[in-house]
C-alpha atoms as a PDB file:
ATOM      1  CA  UNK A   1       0.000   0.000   0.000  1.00  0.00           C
ATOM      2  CA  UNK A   2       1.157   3.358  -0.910  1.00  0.00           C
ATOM      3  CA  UNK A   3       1.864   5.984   1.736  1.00  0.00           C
ATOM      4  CA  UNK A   4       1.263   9.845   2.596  1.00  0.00           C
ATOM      5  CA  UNK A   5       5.134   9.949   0.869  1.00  0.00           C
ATOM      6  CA  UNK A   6       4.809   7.635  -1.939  1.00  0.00           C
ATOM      7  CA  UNK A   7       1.633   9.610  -3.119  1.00  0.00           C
ATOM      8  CA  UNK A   8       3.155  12.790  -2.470  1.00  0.00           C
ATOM      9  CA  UNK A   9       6.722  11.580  -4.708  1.00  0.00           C
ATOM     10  CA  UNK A  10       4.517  10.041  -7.740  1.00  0.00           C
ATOM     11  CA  UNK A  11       2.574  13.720  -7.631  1.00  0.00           C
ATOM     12  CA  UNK A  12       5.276  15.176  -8.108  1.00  0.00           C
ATOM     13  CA  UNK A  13       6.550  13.374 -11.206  1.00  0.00           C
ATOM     14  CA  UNK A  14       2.993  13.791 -12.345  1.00  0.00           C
ATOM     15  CA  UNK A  15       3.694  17.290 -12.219  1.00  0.00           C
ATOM     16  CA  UNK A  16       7.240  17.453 -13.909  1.00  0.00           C
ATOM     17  CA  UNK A  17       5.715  15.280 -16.564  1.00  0.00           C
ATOM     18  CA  UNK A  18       2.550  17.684 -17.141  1.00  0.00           C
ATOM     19  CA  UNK A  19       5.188  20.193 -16.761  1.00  0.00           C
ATOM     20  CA  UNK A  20       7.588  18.763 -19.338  1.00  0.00           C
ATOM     21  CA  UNK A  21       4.746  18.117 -22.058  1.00  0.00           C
ATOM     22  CA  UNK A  22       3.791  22.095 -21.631  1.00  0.00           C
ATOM     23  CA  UNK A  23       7.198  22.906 -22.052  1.00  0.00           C
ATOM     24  CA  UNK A  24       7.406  20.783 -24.921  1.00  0.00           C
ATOM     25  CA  UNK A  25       4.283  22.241 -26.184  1.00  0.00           C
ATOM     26  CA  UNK A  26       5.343  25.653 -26.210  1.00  0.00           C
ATOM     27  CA  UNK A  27       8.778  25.148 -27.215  1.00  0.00           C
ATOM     28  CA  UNK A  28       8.106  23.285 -30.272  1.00  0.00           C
ATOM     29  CA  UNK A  29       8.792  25.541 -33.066  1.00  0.00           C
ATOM     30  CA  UNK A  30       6.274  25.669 -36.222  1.00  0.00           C
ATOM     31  CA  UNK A  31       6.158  22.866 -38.618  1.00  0.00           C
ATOM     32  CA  UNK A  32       5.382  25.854 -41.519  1.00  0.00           C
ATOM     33  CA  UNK A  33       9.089  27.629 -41.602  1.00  0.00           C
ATOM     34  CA  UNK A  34      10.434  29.957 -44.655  1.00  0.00           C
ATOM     35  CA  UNK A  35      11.618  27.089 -46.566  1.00  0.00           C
ATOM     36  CA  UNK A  36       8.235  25.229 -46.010  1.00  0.00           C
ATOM     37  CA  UNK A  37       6.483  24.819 -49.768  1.00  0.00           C
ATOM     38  CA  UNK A  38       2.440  25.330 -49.105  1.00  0.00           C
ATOM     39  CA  UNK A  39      -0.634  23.597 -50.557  1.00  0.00           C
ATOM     40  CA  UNK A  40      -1.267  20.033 -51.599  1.00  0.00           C
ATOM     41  CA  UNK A  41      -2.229  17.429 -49.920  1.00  0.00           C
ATOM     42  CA  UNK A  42       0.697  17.365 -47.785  1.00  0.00           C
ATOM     43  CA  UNK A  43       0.181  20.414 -46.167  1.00  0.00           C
ATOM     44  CA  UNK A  44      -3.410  19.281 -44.703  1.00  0.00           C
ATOM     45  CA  UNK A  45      -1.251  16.225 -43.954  1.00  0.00           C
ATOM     46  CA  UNK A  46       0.926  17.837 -42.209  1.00  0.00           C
ATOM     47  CA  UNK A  47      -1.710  20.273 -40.146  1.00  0.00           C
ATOM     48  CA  UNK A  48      -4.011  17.495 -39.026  1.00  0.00           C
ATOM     49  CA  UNK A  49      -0.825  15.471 -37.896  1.00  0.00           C
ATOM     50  CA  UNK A  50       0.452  18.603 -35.670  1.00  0.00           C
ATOM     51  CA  UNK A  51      -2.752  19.808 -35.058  1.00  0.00           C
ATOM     52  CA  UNK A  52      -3.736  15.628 -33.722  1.00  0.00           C
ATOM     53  CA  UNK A  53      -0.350  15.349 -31.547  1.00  0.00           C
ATOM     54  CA  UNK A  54      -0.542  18.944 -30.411  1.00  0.00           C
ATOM     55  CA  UNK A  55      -4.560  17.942 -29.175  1.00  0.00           C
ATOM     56  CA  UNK A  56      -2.774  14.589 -27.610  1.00  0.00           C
ATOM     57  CA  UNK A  57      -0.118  16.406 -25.366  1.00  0.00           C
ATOM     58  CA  UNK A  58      -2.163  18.678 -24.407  1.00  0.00           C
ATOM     59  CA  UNK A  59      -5.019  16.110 -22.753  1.00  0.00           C
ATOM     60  CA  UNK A  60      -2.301  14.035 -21.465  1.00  0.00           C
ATOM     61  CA  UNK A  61      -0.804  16.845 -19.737  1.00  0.00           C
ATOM     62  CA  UNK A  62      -4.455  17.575 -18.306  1.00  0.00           C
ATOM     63  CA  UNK A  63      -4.684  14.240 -17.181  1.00  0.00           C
ATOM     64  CA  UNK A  64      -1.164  14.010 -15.341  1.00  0.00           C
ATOM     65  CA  UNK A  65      -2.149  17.123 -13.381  1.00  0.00           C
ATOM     66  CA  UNK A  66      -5.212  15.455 -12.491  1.00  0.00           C
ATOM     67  CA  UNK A  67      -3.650  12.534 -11.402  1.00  0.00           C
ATOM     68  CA  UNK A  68      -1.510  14.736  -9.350  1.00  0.00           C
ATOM     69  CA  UNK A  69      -4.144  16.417  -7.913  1.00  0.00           C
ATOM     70  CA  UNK A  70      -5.509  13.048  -6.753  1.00  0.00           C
ATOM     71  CA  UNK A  71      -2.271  11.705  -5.269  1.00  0.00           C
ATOM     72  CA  UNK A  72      -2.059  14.944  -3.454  1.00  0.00           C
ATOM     73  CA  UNK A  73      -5.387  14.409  -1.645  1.00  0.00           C
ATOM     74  CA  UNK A  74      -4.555  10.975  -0.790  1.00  0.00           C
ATOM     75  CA  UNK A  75      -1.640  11.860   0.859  1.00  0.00           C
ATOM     76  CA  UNK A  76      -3.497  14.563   2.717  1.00  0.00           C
ATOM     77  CA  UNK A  77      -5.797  11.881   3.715  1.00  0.00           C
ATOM     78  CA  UNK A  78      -3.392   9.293   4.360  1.00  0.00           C
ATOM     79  CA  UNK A  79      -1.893  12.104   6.960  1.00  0.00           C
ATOM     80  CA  UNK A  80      -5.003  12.819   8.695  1.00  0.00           C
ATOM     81  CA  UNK A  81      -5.585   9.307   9.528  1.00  0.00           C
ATOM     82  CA  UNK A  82      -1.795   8.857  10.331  1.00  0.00           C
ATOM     83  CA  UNK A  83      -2.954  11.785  12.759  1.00  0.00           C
ATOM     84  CA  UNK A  84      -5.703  10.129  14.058  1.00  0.00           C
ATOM     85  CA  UNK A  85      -3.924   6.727  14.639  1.00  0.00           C
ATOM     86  CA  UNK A  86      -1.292   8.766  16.471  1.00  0.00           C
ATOM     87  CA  UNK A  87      -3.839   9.722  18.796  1.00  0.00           C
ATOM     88  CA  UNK A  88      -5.729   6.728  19.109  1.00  0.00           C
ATOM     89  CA  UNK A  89      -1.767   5.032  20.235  1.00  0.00           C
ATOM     90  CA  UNK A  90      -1.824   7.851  23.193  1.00  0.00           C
ATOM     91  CA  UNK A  91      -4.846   6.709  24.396  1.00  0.00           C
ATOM     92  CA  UNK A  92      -4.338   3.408  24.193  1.00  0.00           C
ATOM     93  CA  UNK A  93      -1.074   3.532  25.942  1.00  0.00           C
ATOM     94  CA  UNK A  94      -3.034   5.779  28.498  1.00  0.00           C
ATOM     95  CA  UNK A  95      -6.134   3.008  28.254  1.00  0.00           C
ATOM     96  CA  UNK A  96      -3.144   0.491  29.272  1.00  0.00           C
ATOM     97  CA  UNK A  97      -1.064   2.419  32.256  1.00  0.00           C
ATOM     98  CA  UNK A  98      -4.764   2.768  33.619  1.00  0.00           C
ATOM     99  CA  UNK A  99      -6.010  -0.788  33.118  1.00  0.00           C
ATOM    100  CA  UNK A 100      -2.135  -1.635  35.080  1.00  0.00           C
ATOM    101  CA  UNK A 101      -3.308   0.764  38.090  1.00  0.00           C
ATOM    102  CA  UNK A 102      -7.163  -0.506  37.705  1.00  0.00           C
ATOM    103  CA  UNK A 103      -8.244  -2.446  41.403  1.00  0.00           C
ATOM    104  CA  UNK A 104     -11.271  -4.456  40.667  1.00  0.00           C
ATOM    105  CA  UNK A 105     -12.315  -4.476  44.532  1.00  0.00           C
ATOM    106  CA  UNK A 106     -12.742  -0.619  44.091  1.00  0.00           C
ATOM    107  CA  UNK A 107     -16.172  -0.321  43.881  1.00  0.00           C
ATOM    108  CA  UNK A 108     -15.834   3.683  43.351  1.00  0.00           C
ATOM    109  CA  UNK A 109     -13.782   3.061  40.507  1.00  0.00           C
ATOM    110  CA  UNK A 110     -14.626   4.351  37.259  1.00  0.00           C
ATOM    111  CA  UNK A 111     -14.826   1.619  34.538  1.00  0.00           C
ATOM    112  CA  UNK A 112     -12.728   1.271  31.953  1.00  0.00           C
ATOM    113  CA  UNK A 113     -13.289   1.976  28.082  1.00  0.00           C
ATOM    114  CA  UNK A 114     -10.812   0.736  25.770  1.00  0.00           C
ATOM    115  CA  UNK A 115     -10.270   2.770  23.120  1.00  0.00           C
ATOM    116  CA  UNK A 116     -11.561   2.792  19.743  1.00  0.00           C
ATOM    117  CA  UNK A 117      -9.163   2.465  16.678  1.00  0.00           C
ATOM    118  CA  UNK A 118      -9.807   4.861  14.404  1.00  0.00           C
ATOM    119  CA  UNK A 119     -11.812   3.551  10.422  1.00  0.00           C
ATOM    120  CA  UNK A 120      -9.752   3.793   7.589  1.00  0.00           C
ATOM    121  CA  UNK A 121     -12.308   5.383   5.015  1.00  0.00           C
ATOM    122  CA  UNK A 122     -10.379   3.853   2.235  1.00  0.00           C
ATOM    123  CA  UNK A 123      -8.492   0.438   1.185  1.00  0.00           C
ATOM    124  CA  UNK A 124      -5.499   2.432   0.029  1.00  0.00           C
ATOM    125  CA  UNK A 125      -4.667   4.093   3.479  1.00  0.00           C
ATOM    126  CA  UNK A 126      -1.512   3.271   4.707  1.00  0.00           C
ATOM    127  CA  UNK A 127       0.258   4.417   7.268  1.00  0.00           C
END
């Protein structure tokens, strides 16, 4: 199972590939230069080729920043339960120095409540 880190590291080349499919995007320089020779059949050829790949990076660099996006919330969420376990270890450990100290001839004596550990929400949590 993937982790808060391991979401947060696969976002991020996500975004340097997104990144790196802008760049090569805008970097590209025009198929149509001085030396180009126009018409024919070539030349709509040519235009629905760059005009097809141009369409292509640009929706797979949409979808990597998506993807992203979607690590980056699982790692939030794989944090906030990592928080939530953290806290559900305190009281556990508190649950247990208590239960050590607990006399069962104490009749004042409050009872004890084990603590409950925290869902995970999701199948993919791991902490």
């Amino acid at each position: 199972m993937p982790t808060a880190d391991t979401f947060d590291a696969a976002a991020r080349s996500f975004e340097q590939a997104a990144e790196e499919l802008d760049l090569l995007l805008h970097s590209t320089p025009s198929h149509f230069g001085p030396d180009t020779l126009w018409g024919g059949l070539l030349t709509m050829v040519a235009d629905l080729t760059v005009s097809t790949s141009t369409a292509t990076v640009s929706t797979t660099a949409s979808a990597l920043a998506e993807y992203a996006a979607t690590c980056r919330r699982r790692a939030s969420t794989c944090r906030a339960f990592a928080a939530e376990m953290a806290i559900h270890e305190e009281e556990l450990r508190r649950y247990e120095s208590a239960l050590a100290r607990f006399d069962p001839f104490d009749l004042e004596a409050a009872p004890l409540r084990r603590p409950s550990r925290p869902s995970r929400l999701f199948s993919w949590i791991e902490v």
